[in-house]
Protein backbone atom coordinates (compact mmCIF):
# COMPACT_ATOMS: atom_id res chain seq x y z
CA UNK A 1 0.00 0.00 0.00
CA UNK A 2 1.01 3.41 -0.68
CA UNK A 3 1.58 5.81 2.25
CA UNK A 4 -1.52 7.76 0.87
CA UNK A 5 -3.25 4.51 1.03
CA UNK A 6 -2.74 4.01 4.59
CA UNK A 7 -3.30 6.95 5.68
CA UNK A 8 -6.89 7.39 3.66
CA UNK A 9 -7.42 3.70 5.61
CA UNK A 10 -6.60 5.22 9.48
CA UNK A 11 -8.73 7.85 9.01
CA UNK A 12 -11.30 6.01 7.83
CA UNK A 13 -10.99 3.72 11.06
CA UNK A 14 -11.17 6.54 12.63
CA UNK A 15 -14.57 7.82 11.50
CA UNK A 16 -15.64 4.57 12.21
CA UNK A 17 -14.40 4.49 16.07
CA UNK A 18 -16.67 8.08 16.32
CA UNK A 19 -19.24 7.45 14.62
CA UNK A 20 -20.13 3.80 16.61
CA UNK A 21 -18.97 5.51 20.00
CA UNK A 22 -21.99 8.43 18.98
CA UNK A 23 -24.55 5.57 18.67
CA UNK A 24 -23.60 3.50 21.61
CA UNK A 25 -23.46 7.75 23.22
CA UNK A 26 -27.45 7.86 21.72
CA UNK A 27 -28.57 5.04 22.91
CA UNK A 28 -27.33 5.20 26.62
CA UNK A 29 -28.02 8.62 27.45
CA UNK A 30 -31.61 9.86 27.19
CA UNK A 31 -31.98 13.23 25.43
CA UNK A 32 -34.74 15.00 28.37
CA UNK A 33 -34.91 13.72 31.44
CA UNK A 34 -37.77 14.03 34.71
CA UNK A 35 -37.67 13.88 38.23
CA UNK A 36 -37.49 15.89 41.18
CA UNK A 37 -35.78 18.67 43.10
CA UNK A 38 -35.53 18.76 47.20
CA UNK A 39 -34.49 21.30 49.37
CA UNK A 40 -33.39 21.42 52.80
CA UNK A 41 -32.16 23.87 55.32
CA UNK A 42 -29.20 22.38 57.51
CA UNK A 43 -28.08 25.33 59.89
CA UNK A 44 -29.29 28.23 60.93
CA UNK A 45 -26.74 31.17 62.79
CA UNK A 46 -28.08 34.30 64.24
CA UNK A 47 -28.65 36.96 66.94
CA UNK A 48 -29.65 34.97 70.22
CA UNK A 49 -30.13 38.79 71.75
CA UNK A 50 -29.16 41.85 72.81
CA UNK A 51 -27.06 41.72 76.74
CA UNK A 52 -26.26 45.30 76.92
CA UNK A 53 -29.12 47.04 75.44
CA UNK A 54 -31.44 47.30 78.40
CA UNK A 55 -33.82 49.36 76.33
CA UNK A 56 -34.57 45.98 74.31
CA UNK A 57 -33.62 42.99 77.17
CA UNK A 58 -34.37 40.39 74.39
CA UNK A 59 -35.67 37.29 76.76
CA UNK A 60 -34.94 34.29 74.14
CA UNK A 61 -34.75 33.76 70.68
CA UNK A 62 -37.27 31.49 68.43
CA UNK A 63 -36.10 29.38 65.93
CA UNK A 64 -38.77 27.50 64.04
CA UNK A 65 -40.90 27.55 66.91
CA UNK A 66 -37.89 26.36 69.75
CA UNK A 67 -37.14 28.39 72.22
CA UNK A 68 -33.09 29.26 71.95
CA UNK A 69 -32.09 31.12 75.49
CA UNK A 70 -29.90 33.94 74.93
CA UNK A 71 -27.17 33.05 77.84
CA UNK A 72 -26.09 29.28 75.76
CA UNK A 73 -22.94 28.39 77.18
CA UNK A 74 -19.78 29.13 74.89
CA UNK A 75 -21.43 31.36 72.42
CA UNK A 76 -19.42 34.76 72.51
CA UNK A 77 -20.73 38.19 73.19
CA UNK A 78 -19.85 40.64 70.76
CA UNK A 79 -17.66 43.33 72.48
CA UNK A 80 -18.71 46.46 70.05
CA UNK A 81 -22.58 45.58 70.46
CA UNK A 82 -23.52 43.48 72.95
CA UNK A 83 -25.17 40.92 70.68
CA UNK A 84 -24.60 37.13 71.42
CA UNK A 85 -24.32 34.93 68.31
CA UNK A 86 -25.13 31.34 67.75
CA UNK A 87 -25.29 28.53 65.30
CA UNK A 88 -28.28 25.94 65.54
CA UNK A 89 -28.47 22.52 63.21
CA UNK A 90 -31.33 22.10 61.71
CA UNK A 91 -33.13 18.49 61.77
CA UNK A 92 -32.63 16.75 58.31
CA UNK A 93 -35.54 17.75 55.81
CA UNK A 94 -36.12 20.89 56.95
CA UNK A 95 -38.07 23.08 54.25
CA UNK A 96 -38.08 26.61 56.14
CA UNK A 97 -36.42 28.32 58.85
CA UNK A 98 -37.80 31.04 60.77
CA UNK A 99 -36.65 33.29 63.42
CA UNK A 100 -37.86 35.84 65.98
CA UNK A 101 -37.29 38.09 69.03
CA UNK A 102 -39.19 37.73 72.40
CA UNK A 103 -38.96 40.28 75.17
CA UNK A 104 -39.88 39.72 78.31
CA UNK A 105 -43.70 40.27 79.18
CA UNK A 106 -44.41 41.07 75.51
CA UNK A 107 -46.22 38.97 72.81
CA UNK A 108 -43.62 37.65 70.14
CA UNK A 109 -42.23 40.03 66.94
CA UNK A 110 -43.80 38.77 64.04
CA UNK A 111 -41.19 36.15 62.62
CA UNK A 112 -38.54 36.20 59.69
CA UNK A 113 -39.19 33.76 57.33
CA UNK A 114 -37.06 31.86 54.10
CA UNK A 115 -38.16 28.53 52.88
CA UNK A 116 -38.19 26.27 50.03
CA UNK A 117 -40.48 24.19 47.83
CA UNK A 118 -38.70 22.02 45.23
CA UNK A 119 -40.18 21.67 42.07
CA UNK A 120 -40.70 18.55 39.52
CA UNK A 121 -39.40 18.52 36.16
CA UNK A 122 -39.98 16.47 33.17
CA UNK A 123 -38.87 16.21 29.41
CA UNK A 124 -35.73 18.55 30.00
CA UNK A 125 -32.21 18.35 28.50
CA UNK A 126 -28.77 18.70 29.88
CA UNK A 127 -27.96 21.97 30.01
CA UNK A 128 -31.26 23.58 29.74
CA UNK A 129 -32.45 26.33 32.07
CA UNK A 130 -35.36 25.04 34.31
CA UNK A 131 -37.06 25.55 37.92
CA UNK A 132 -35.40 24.41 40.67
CA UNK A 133 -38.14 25.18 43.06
CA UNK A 134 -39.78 28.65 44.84
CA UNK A 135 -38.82 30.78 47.87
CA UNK A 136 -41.25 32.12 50.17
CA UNK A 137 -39.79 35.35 52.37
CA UNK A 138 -41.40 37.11 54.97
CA UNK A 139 -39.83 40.54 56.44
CA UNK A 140 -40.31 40.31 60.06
CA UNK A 141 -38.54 42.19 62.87
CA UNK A 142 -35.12 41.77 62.97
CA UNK A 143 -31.83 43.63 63.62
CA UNK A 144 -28.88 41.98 62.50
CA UNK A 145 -28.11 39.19 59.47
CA UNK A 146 -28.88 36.04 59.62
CA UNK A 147 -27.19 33.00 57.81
CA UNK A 148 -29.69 29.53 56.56
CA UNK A 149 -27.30 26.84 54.94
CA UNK A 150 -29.29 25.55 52.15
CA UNK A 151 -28.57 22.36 49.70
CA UNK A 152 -30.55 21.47 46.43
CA UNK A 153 -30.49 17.87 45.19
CA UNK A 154 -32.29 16.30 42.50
CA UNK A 155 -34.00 12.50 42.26
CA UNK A 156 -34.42 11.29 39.30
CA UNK A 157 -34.78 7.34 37.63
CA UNK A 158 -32.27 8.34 34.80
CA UNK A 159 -28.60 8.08 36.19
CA UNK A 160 -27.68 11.81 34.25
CA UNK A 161 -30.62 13.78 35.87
CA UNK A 162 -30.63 12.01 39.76
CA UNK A 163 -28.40 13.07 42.72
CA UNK A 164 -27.13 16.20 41.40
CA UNK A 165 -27.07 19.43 43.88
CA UNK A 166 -25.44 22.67 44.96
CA UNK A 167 -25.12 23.97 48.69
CA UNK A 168 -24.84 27.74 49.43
CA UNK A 169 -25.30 29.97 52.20
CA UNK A 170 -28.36 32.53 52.14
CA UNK A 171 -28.01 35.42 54.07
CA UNK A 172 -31.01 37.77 55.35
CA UNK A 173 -29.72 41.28 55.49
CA UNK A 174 -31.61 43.88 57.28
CA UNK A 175 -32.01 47.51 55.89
CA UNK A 176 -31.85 50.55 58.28
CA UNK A 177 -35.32 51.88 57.28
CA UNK A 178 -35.33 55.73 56.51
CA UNK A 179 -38.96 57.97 55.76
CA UNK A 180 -36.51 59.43 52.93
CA UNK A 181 -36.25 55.98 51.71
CA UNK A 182 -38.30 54.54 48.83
CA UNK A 183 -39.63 51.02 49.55
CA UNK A 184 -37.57 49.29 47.08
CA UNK A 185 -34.49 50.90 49.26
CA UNK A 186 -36.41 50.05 53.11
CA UNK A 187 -36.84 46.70 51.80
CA UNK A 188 -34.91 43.64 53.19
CA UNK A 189 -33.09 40.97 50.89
CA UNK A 190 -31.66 37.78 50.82
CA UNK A 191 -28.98 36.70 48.92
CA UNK A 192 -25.98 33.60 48.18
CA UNK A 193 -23.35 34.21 49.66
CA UNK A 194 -21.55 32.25 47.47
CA UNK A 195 -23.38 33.43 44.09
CA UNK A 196 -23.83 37.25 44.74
CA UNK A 197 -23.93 37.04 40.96
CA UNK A 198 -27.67 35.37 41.10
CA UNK A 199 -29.01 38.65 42.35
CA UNK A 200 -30.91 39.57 45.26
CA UNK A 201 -34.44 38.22 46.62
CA UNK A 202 -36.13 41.99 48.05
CA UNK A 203 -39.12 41.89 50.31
CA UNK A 204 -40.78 45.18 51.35
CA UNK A 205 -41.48 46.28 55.24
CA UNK A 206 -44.92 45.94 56.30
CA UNK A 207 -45.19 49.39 56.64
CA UNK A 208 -44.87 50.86 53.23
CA UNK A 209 -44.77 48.01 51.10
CA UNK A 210 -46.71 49.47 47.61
CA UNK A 211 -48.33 45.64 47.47
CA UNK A 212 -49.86 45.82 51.14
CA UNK A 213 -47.66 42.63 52.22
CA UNK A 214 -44.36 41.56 53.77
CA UNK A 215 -44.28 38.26 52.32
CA UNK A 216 -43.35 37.18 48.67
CA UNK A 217 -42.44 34.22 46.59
CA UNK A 218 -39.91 33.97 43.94
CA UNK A 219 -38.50 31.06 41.75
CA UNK A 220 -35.29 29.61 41.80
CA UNK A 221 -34.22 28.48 37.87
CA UNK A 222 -31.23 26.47 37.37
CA UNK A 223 -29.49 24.05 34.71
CA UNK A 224 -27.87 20.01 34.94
CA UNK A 225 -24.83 19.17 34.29
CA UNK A 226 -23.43 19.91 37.62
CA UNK A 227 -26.50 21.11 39.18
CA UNK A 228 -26.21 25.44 38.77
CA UNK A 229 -28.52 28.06 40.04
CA UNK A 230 -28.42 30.48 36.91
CA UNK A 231 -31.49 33.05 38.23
CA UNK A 232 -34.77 34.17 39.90
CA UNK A 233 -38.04 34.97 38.10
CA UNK A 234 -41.55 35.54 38.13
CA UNK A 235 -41.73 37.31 41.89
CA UNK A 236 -44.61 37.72 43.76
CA UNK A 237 -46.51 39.30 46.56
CA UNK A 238 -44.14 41.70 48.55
CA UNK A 239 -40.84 40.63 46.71
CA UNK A 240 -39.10 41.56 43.95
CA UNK A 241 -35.71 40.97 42.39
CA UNK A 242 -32.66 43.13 42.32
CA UNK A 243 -29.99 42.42 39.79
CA UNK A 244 -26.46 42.05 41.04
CA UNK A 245 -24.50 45.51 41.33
CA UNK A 246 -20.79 45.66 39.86
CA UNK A 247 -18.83 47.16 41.96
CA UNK A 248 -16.83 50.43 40.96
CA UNK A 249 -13.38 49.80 40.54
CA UNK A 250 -11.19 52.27 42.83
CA UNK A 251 -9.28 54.71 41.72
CA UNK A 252 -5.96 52.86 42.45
CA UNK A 253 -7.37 50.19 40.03
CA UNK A 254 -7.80 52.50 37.60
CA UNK A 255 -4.05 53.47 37.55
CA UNK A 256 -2.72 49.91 37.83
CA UNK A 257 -4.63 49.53 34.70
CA UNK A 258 -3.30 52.31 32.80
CA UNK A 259 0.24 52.04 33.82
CA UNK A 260 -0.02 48.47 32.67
CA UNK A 261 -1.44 49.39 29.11
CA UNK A 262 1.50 51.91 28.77
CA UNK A 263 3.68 48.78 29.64
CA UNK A 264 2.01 47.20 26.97
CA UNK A 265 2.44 49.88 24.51
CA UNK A 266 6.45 50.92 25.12
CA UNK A 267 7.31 46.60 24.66
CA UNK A 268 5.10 46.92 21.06
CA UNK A 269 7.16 49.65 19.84
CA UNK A 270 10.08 48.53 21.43
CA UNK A 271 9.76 44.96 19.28
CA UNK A 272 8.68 47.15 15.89
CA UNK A 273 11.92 48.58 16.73
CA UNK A 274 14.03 45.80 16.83
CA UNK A 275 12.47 44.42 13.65
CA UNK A 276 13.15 47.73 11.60
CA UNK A 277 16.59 47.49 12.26
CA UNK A 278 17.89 43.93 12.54
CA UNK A 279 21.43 43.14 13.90
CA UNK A 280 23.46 40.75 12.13
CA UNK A 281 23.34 37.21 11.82
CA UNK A 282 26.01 35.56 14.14
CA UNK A 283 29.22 35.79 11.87
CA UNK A 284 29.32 34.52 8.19
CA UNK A 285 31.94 31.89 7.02
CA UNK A 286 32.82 34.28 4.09
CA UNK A 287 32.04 37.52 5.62
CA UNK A 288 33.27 36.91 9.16
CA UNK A 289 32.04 39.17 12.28
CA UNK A 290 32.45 42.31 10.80
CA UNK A 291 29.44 42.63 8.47
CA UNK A 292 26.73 45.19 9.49
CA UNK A 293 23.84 46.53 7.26
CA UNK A 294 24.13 49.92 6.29
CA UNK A 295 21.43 52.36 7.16
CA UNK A 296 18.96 53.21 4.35
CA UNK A 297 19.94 56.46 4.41
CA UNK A 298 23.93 56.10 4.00
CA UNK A 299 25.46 55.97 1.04
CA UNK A 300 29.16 56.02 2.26
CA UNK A 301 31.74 53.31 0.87
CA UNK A 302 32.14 50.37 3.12
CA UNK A 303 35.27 48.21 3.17
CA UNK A 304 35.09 44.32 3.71
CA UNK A 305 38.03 41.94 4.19
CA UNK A 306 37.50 39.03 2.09
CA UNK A 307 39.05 35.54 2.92
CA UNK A 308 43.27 36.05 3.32
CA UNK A 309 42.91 39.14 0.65
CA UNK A 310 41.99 43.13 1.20
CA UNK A 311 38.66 43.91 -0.14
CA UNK A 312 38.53 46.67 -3.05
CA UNK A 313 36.38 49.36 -1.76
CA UNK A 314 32.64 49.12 -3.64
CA UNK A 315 29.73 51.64 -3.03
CA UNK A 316 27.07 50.10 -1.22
CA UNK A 317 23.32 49.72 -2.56
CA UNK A 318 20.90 52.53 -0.53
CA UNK A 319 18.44 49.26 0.50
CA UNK A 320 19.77 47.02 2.96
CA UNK A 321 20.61 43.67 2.47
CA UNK A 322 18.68 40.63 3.02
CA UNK A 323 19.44 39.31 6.47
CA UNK A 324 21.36 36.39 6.09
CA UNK A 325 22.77 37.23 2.26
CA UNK A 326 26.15 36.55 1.35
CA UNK A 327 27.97 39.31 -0.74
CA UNK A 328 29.56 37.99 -3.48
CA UNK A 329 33.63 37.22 -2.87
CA UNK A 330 36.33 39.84 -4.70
């Protein structure tokens, strides 16, 4: 066989490996898939009250309906506030997390809210944007941020769509509310902490919310592959979403930038330099190490030393010569 022969016959083979390893591809992995999404809350961290504010002597804390005392042992008092911080595990499965103050010989603050509802999905490809599930917020009374550890897992009969999830932290972040404020800026959001990117979940005070409520839902949309939160959409009630903000660089940014485009700029010319006006080849065996190339501009008589004889003087040629030319011998 001729070497074009074989080589017409390997990639022919090849073809053949791709094409079978596509069909045996088809035929294993389903094009949609359907199933499930569930979401739980594992751990909850907090305010457990207020030890130095004897305006507000918060009594206890409530955490989905437990009562969390506000002197637990080992949790640390902040020195700049007062305010005593704890973490509390959540019991497996657990759909919503709430949270609220209680002072003593009062009724309860109405409670904080976040929870989840996972959604089912059915006849959708890898890769294709879909909803996860729906988040229900209420805007209760609150003073500092509050942390719910959420993870997101599908279930699913086909091995490409089942057991894929994410886990994030969402944090409730409480607004100082202003009567110059508009509600959009009074209102109190959640976020990830790990996917800032994804926006913010806003949900209005009860006071001045323009929809007459301080509860809202929102969906969650992600994709499979990995399992990815890509978005929220179609809010509802007293929430709406707020695209992510990019920040503004500083000023010292700024300069780093420019100074490195000027950088940039004085190697390029530097280079165009160099390439304009070439240095000799490393010696010739004819012409030895004393050949140089002649500005365009010069027209002066050059001397060069042939091999064991004294060159006769010639007039050079106004355009350089080729790098890596040999002049002819005398």
């Amino acid at each position: 066989m001729t070497r074009n022969e074989v080589n017409g016959s390997r990639l022919l083979c090849a073809i053949t490996l791709v094409c079978s390893a596509a069909a045996v591809s088809a035929q294993t992995a389903p094009a949609t898939g359907a199933g499930t999404v569930v979401g739980g809350f594992t751990r909850w961290e907090g305010d457990l009250g207020y030890t130095r504010d004897t305006a507000f002597p918060v009594e206890w804390v409530r955490v989905n309906g437990n009562d969390v005392q506000n002197n637990l042992p080992n949790v640390p008092i902040s020195p700049t506030d007062g305010v005593r911080r704890g973490q509390i595990d959540l019991s497996k499965g657990t759909t919503s997390v709430s949270w609220q103050y209680k002072i003593p010989d009062a009724v309860p603050f109405t409670a904080n809210l976040i929870s989840f509802q996972g959604a089912t999905f059915n006849g959708i490809a890898v890769g294709q944007a879909f909803k996860l599930g729906t988040f229900t917020v209420t805007n209760g009374v609150w003073f500092e941020s509050a942390d719910a550890d959420l993870t997101v897992t599908t279930s699913s009969d086909q091995r490409a769509f089942n057991g894929k999830s994410f886990s994030d932290t969402l944090r409730y972040v409480v607004t100082t509310n202003r009567s110059s404020n508009t509600p959009d800026q009074n209102a109190d959001y959640v976020y990830f902490v790990n996917r800032p990117e994804l926006g913010e979940i806003r949900v209005y005070e009860a006071f001045d919310s323009p929809t007459g409520s301080n509860t809202g839902s929102i969906e969650l949309w992600g994709k499979i592959g990995s399992l990815t939160p890509l978005e929220f959409r179609n809010a509802q009630g007293g929430v709406f979403a707020k695209s992510f903000a990019q920040p503004v660089p500083e000023p010292s940014t700024w300069a780093m930038t420019v100074i490195g485009l000027l950088a940039v700029g004085a190697v390029v010319r530097r280079g165009r330099a160099a390439t304009q006006h070439p240095t000799a080849p490393a010696g010739d065996a004819r012409m030895g190490s004393r050949l140089s190339f002649p500005s365009t501009r010069s027209s002066s008589a050059s001397s060069l030393v042939s091999r064991g004889s004294r060159a006769r003087t010639t007039q050079l040629i106004r355009k350089p010569a080729p790098i890596g030319c040999k002049l002819p011998a005398t």
